[in-house]
N, C-alpha and C. Protein backbone atom coordinates (compact mmCIF):
# COMPACT_ATOMS: atom_id res chain seq x y z
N UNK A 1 3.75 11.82 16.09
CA UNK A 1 4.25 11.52 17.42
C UNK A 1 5.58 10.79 17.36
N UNK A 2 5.47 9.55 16.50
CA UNK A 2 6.96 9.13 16.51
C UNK A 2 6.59 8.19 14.95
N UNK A 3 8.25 8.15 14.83
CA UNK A 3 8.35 7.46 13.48
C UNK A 3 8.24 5.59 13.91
N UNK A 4 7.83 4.80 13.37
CA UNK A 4 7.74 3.46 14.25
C UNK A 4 8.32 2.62 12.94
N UNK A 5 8.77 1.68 13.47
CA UNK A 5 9.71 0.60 12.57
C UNK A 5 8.41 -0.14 12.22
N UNK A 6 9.57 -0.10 10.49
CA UNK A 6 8.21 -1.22 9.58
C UNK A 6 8.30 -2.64 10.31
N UNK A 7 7.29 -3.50 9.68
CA UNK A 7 7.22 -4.91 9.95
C UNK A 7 7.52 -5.38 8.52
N UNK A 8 8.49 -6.44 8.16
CA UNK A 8 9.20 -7.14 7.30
C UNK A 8 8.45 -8.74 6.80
N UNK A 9 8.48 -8.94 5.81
CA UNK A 9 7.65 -9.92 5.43
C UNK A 9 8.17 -10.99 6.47
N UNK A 10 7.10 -11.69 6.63
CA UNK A 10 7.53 -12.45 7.47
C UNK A 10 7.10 -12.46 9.14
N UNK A 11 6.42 -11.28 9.23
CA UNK A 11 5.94 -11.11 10.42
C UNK A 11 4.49 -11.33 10.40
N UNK A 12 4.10 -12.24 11.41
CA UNK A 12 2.14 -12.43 11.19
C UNK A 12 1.36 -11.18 11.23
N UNK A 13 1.75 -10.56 12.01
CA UNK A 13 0.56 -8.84 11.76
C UNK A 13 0.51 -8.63 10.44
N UNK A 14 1.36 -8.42 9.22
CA UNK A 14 1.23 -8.24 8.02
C UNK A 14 0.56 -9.17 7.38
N UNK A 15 -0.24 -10.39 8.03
CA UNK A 15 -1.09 -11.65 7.23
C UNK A 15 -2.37 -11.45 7.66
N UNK A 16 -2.67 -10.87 9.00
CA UNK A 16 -3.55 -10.57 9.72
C UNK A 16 -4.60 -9.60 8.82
N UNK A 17 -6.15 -10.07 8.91
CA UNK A 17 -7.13 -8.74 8.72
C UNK A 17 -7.69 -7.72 9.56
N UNK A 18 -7.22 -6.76 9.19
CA UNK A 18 -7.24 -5.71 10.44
C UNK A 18 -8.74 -5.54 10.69
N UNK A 19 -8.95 -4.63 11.86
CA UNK A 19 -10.23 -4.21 12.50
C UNK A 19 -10.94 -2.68 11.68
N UNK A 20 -11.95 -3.13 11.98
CA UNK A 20 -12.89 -1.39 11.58
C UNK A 20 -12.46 -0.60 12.76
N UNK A 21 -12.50 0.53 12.41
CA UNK A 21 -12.00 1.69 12.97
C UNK A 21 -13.67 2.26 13.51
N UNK A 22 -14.06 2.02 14.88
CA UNK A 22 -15.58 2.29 15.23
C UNK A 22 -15.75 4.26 15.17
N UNK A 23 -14.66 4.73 16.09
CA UNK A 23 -14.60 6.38 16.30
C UNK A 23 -13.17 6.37 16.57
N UNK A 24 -13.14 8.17 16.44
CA UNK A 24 -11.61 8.43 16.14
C UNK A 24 -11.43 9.16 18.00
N UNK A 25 -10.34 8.43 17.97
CA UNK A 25 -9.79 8.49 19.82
C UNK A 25 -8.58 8.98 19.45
N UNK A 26 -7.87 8.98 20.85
CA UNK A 26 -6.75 9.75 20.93
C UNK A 26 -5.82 8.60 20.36
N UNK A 27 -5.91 7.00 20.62
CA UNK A 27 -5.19 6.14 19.73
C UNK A 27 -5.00 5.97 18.34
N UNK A 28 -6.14 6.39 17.37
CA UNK A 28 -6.39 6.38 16.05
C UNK A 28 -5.55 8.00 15.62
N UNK A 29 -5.79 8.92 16.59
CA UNK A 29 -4.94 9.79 16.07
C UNK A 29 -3.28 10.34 16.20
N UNK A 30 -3.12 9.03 16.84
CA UNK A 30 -2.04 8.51 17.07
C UNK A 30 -1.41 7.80 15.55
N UNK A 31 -1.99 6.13 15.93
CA UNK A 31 -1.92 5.91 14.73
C UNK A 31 -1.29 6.62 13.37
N UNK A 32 -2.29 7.78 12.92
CA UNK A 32 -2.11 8.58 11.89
C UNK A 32 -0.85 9.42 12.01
N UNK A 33 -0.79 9.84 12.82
CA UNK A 33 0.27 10.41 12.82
C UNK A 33 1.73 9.93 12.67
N UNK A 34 1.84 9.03 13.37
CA UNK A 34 2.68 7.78 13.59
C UNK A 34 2.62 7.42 12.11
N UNK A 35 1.94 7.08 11.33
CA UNK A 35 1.79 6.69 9.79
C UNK A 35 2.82 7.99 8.90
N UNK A 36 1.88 8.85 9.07
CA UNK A 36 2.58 9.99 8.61
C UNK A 36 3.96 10.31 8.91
N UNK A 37 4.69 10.25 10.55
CA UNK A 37 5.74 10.53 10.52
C UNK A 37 6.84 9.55 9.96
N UNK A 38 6.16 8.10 9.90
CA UNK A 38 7.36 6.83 9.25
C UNK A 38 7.39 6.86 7.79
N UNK A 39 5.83 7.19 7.20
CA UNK A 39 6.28 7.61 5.74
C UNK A 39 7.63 8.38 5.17
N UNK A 40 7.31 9.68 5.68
CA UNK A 40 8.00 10.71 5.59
C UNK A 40 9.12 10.11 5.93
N UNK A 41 9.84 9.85 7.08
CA UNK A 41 11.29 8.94 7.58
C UNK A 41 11.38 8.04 6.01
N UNK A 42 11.22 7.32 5.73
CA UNK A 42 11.53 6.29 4.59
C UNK A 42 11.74 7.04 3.39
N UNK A 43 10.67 8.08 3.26
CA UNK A 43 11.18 8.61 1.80
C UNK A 43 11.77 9.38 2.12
N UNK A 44 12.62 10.19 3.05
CA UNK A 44 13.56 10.68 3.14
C UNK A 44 15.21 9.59 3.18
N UNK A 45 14.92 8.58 3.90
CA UNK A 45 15.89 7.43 3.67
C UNK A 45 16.44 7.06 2.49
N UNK A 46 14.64 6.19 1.68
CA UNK A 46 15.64 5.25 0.50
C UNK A 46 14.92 6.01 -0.71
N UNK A 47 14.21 7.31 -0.88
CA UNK A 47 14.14 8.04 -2.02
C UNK A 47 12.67 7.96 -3.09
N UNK A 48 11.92 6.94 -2.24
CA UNK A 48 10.41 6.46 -2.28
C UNK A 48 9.54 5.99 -1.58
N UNK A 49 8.30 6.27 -1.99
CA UNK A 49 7.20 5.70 -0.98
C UNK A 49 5.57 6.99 -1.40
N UNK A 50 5.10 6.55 -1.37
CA UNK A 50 4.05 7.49 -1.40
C UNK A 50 2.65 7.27 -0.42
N UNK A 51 2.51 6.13 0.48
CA UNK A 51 1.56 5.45 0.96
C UNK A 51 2.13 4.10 2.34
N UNK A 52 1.50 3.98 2.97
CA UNK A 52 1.69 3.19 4.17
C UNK A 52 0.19 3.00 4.87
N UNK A 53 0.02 1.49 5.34
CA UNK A 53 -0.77 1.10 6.16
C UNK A 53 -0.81 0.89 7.43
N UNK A 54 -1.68 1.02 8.50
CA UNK A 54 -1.19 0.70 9.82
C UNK A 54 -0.77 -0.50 10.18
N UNK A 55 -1.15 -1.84 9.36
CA UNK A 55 -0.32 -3.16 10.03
C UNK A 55 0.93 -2.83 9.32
N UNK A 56 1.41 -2.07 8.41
CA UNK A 56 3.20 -2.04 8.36
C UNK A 56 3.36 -1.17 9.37
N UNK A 57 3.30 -0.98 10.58
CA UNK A 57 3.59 -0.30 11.69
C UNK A 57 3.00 -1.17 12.81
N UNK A 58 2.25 -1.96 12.75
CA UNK A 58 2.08 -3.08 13.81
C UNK A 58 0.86 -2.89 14.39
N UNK A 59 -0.02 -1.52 13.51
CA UNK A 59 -1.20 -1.86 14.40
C UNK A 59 -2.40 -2.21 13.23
N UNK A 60 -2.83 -3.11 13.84
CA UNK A 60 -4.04 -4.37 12.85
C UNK A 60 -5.33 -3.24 12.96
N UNK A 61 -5.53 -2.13 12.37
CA UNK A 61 -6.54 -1.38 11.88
C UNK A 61 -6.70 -0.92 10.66
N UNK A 62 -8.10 -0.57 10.06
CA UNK A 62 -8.06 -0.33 8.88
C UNK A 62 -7.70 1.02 8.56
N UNK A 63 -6.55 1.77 8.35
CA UNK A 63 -5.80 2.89 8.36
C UNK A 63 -5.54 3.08 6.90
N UNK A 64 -4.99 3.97 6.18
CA UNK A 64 -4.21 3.96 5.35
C UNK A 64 -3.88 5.69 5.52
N UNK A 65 -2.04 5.65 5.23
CA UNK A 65 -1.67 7.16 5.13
C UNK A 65 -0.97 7.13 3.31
N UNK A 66 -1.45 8.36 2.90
CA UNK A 66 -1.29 8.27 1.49
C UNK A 66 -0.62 9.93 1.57
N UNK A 67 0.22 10.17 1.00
CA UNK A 67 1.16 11.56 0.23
C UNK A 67 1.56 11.67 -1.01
N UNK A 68 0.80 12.40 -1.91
CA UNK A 68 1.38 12.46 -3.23
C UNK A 68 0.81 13.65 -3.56
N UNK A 69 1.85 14.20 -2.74
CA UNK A 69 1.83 15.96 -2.78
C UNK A 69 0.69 16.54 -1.91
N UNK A 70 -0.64 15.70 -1.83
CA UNK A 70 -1.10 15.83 -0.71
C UNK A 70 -1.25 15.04 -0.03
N UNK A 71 -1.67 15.17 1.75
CA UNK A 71 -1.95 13.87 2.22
C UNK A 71 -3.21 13.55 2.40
N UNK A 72 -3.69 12.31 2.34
CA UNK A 72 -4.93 11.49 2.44
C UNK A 72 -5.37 10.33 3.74
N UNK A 73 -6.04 10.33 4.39
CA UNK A 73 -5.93 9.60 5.37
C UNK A 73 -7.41 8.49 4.98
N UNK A 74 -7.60 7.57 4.68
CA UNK A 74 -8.77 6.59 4.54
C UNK A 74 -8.58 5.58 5.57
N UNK A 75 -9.80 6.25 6.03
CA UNK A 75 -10.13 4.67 7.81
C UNK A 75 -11.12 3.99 6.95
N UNK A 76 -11.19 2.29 7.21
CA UNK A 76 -12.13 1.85 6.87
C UNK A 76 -12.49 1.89 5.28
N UNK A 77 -11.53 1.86 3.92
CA UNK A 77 -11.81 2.14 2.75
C UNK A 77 -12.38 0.60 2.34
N UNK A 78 -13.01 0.82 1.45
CA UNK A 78 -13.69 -0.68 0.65
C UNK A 78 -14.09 -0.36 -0.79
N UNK A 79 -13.57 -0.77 -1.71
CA UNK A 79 -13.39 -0.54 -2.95
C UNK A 79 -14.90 -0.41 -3.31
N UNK A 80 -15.44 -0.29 -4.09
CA UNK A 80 -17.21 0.04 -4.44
C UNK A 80 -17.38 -0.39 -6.10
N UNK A 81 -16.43 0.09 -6.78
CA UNK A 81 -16.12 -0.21 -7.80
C UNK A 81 -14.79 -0.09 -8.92
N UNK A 82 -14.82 -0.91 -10.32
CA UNK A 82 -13.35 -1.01 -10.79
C UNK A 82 -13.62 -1.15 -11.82
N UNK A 83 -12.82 -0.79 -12.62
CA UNK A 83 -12.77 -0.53 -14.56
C UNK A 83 -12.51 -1.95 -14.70
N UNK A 84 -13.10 -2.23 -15.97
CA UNK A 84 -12.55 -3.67 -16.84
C UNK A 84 -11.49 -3.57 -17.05
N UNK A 85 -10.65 -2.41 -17.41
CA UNK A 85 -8.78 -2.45 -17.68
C UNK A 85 -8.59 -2.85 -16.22
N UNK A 86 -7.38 -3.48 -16.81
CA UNK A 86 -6.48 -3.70 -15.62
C UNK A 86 -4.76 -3.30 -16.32
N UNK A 87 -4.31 -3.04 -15.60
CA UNK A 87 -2.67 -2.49 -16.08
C UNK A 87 -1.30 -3.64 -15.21
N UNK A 88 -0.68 -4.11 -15.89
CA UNK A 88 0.48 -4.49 -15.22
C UNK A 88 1.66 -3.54 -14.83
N UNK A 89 2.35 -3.80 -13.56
CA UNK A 89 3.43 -3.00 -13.21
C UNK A 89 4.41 -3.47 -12.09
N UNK A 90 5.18 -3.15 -12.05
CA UNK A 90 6.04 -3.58 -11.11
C UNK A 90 5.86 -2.88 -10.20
N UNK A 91 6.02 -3.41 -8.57
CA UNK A 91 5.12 -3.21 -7.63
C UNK A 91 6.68 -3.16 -6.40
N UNK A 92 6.47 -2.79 -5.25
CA UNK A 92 7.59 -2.82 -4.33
C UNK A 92 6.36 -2.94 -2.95
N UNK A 93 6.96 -2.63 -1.78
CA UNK A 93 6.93 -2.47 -0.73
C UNK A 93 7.25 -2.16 0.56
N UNK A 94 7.57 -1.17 1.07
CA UNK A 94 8.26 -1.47 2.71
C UNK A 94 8.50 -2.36 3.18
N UNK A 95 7.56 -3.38 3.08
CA UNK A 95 7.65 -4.66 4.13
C UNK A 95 8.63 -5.82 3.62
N UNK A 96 8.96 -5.30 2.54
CA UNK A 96 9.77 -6.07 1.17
C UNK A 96 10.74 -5.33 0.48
N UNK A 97 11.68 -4.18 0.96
CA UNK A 97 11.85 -2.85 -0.13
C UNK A 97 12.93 -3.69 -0.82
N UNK A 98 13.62 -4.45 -0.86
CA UNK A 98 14.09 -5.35 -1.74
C UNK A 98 14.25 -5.93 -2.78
N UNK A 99 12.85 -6.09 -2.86
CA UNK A 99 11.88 -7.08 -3.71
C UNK A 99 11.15 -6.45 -5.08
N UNK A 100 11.37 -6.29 -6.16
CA UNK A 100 10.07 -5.40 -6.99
C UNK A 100 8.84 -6.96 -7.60
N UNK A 101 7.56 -7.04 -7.41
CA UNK A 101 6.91 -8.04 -8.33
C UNK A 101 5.87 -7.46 -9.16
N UNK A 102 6.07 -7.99 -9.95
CA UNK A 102 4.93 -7.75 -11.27
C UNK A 102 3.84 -8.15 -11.12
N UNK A 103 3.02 -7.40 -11.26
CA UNK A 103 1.38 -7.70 -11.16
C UNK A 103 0.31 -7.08 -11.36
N UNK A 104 -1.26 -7.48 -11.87
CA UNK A 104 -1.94 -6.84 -12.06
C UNK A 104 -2.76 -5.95 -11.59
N UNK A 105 -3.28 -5.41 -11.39
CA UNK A 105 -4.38 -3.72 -10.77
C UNK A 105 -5.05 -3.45 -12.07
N UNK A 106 -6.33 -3.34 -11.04
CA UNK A 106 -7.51 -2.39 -12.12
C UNK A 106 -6.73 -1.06 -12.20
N UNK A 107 -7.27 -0.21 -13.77
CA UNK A 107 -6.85 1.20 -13.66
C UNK A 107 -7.46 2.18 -13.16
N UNK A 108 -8.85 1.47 -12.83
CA UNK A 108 -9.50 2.42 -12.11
C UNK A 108 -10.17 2.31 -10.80
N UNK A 109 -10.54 2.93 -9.53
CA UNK A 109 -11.21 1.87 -8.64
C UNK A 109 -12.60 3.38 -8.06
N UNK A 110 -13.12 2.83 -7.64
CA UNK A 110 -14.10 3.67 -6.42
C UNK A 110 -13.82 2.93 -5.00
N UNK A 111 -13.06 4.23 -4.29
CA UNK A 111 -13.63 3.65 -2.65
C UNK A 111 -14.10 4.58 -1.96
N UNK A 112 -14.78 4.20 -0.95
CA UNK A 112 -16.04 4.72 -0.09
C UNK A 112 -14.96 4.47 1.42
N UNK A 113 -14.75 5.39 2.13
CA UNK A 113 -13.87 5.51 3.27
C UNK A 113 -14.73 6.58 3.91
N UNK A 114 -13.75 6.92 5.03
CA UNK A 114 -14.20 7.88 5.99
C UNK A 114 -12.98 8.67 6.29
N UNK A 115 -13.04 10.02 6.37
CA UNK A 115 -12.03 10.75 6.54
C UNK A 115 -11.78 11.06 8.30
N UNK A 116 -10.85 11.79 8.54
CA UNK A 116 -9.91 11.71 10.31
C UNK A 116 -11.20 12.06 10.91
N UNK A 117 -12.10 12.90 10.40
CA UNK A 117 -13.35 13.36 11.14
C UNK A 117 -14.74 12.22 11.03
N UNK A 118 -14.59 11.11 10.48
CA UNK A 118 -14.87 9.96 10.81
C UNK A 118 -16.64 10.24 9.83
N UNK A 119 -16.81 11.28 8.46
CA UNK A 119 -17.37 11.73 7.87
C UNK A 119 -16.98 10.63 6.56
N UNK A 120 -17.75 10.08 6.20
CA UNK A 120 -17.87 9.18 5.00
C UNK A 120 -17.48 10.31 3.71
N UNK A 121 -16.80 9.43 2.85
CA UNK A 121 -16.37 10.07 1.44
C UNK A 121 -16.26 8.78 0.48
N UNK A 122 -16.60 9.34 -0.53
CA UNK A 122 -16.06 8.55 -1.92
C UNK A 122 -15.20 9.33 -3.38
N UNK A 123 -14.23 8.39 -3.39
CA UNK A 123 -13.35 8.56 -4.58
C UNK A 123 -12.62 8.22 -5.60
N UNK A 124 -12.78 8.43 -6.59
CA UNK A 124 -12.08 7.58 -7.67
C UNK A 124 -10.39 7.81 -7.76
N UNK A 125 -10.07 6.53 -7.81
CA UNK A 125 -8.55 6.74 -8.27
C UNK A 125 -8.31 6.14 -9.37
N UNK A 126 -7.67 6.89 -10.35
CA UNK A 126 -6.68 6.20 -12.15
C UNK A 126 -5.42 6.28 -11.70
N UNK A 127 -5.08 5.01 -12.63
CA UNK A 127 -3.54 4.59 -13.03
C UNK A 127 -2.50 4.41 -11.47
N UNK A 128 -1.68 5.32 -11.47
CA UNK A 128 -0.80 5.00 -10.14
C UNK A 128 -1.35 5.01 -8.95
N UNK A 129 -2.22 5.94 -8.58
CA UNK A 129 -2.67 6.34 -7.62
C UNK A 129 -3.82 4.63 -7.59
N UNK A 130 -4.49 4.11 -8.35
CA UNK A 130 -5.62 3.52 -8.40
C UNK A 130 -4.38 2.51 -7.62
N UNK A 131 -3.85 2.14 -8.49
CA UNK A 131 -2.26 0.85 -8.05
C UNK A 131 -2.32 0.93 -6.31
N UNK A 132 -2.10 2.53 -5.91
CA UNK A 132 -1.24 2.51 -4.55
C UNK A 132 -2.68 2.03 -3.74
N UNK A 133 -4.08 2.54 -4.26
CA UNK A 133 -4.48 2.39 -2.69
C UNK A 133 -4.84 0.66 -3.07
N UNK A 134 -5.24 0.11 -4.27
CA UNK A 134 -5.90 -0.95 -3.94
C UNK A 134 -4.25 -1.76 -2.94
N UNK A 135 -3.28 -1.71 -3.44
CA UNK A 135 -2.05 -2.28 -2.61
C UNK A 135 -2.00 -1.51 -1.15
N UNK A 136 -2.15 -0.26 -0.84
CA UNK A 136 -2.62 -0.29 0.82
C UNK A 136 -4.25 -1.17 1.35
N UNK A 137 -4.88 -1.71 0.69
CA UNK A 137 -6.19 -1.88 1.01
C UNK A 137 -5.45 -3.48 1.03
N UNK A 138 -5.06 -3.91 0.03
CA UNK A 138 -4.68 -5.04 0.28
C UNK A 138 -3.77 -5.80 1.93
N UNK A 139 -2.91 -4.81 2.19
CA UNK A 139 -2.39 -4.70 3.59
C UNK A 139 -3.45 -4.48 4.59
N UNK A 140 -4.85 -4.14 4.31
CA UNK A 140 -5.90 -4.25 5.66
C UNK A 140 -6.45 -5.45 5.24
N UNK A 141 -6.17 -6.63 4.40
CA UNK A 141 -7.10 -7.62 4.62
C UNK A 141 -5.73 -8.69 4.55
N UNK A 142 -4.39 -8.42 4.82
CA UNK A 142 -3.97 -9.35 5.18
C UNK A 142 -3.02 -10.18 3.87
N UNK A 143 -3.18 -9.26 2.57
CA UNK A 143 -2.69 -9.71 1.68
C UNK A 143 -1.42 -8.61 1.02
N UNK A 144 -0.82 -9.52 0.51
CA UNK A 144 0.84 -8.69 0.37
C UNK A 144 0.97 -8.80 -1.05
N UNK A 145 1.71 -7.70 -1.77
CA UNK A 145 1.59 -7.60 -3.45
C UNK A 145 2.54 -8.81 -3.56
N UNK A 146 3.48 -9.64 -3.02
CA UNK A 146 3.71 -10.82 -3.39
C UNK A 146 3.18 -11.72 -4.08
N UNK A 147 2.03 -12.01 -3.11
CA UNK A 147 1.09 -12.62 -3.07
C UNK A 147 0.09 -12.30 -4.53
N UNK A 148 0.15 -11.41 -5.32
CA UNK A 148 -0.27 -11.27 -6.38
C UNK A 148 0.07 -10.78 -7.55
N UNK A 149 1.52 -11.54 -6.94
CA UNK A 149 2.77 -11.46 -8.31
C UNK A 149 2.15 -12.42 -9.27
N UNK A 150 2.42 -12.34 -11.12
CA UNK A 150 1.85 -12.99 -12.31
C UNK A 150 2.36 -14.08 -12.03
N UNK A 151 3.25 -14.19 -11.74
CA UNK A 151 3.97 -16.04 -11.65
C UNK A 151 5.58 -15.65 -10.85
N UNK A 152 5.85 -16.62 -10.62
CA UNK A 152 6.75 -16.47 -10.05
C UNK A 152 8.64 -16.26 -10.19
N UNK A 153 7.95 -16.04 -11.83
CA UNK A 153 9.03 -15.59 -12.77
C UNK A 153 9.43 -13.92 -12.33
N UNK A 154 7.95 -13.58 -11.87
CA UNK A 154 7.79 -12.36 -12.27
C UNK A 154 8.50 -11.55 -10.37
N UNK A 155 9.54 -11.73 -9.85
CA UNK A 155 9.79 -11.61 -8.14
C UNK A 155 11.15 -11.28 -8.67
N UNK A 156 11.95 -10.06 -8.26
CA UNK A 156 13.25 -9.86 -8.44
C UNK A 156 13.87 -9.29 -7.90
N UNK A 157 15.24 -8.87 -7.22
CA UNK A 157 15.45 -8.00 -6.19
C UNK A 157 15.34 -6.72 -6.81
N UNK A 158 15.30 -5.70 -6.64
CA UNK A 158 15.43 -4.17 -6.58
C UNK A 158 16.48 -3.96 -7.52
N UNK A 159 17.42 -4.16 -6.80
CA UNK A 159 18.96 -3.80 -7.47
C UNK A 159 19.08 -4.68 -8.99
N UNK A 160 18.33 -5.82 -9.02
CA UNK A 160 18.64 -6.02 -10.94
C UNK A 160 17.49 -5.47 -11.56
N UNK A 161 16.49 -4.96 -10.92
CA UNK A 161 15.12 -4.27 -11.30
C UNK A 161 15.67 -2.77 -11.73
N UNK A 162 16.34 -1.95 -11.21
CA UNK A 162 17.10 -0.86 -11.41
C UNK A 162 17.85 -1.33 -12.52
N UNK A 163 18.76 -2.52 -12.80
CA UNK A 163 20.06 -2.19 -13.50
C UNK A 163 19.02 -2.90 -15.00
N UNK A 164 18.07 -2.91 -14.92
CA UNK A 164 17.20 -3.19 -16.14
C UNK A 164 17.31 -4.74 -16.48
N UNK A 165 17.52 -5.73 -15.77
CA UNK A 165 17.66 -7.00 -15.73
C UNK A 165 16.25 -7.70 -15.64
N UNK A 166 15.30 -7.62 -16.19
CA UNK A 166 14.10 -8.62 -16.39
C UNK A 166 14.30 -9.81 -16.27
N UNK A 167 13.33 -11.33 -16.27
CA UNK A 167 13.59 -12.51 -15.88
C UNK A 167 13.58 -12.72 -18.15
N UNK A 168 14.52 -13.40 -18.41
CA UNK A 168 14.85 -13.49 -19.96
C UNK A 168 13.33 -13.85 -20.01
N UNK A 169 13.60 -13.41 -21.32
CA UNK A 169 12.28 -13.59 -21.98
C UNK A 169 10.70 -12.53 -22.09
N UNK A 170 11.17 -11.92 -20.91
CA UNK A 170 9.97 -10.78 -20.97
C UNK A 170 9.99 -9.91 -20.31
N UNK A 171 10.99 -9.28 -20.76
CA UNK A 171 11.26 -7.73 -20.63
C UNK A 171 10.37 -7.15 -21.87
N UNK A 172 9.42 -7.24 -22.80
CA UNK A 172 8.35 -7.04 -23.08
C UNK A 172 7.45 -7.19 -22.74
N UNK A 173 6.86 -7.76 -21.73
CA UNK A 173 5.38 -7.93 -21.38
C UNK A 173 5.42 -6.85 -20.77
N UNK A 174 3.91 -6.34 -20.62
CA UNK A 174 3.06 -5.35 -19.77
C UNK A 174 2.59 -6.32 -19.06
């Protein structure tokens, strides 16, 4: 329906824990769509993105729009289960596209969601994909990959993250 402007750190809806999604109305399929069309806008903009939540669009529900080659829509996801690995990586955001922080994620997760037809599903995600949704899931309870940066060594803008500029000292760590 329309592409809708992100919300920027710093705005309370992005601290906020969003609502359960009870049935799918003409607002929720709104929502989605609206998700879908601002994704798409951004990675056509700045050249990435694979995933977006509805509070980075301003509405406090448990949404998530996911594209990586296909699209995925999870109302209501809740992790079920997670591998003992965990992987470090440098992490970004819309709400932050500025910003890259380092931090940890399981490599593997189970979540139990409900798809647009409001039909329960479960699915495993590895490695990147595992990364993107637990960091959209994190945006329905109000928490920002900032927020679970390794230390605070580990926060850098974009542009020295590109030119390969690490904080000295550990541009080796995983």
């Amino acid at each position: 329906m329309a592409v809708r402007e992100i919300l920027f750190l710093g705005n309370p809806v992005l601290r906020m824990k969003s609502q359960r999604v009870e049935k799918i109305n003409e607002t929720v399929r709104e929502i989605i769509t609206d998700l879908s069309d601002t994704l798409e806008r951004f990675r056509k903009t700045n050249g990435f993105g694979r995933g977006i939540s509805a509070p980075q669009i301003g509405c406090s529900v448990r949404i998530i729009y996911i594209n990586i080659g296909t699209s995925l829509v999870l109302i209501n996801p809740k992790i079920v289960g997670r591998s003992r690995e965990t992987m470090r990586l440098w992490d970004d955001c819309f709400s932050f596209p500025d910003i890259m922080v380092k931090l940890k994620r399981y490599k593997k997760i189970k979540v139990k969601y409900f798809d647009e037809s409001m039909k329960e599903q479960t699915c495993d995600f590895i490695g990147d994909q595992s990364e993107l949704v637990q960091h959209e899931i994190d945006h329905l309870n109000g928490v920002l990959a900032i927020d679970r940066a390794i230390d605070t060594k580990h926060i850098i803008l974009r542009s020295e993250w590109i030119k390969g500029k690490r904080p000295a000292g550990l541009e080796n760590i995983l």
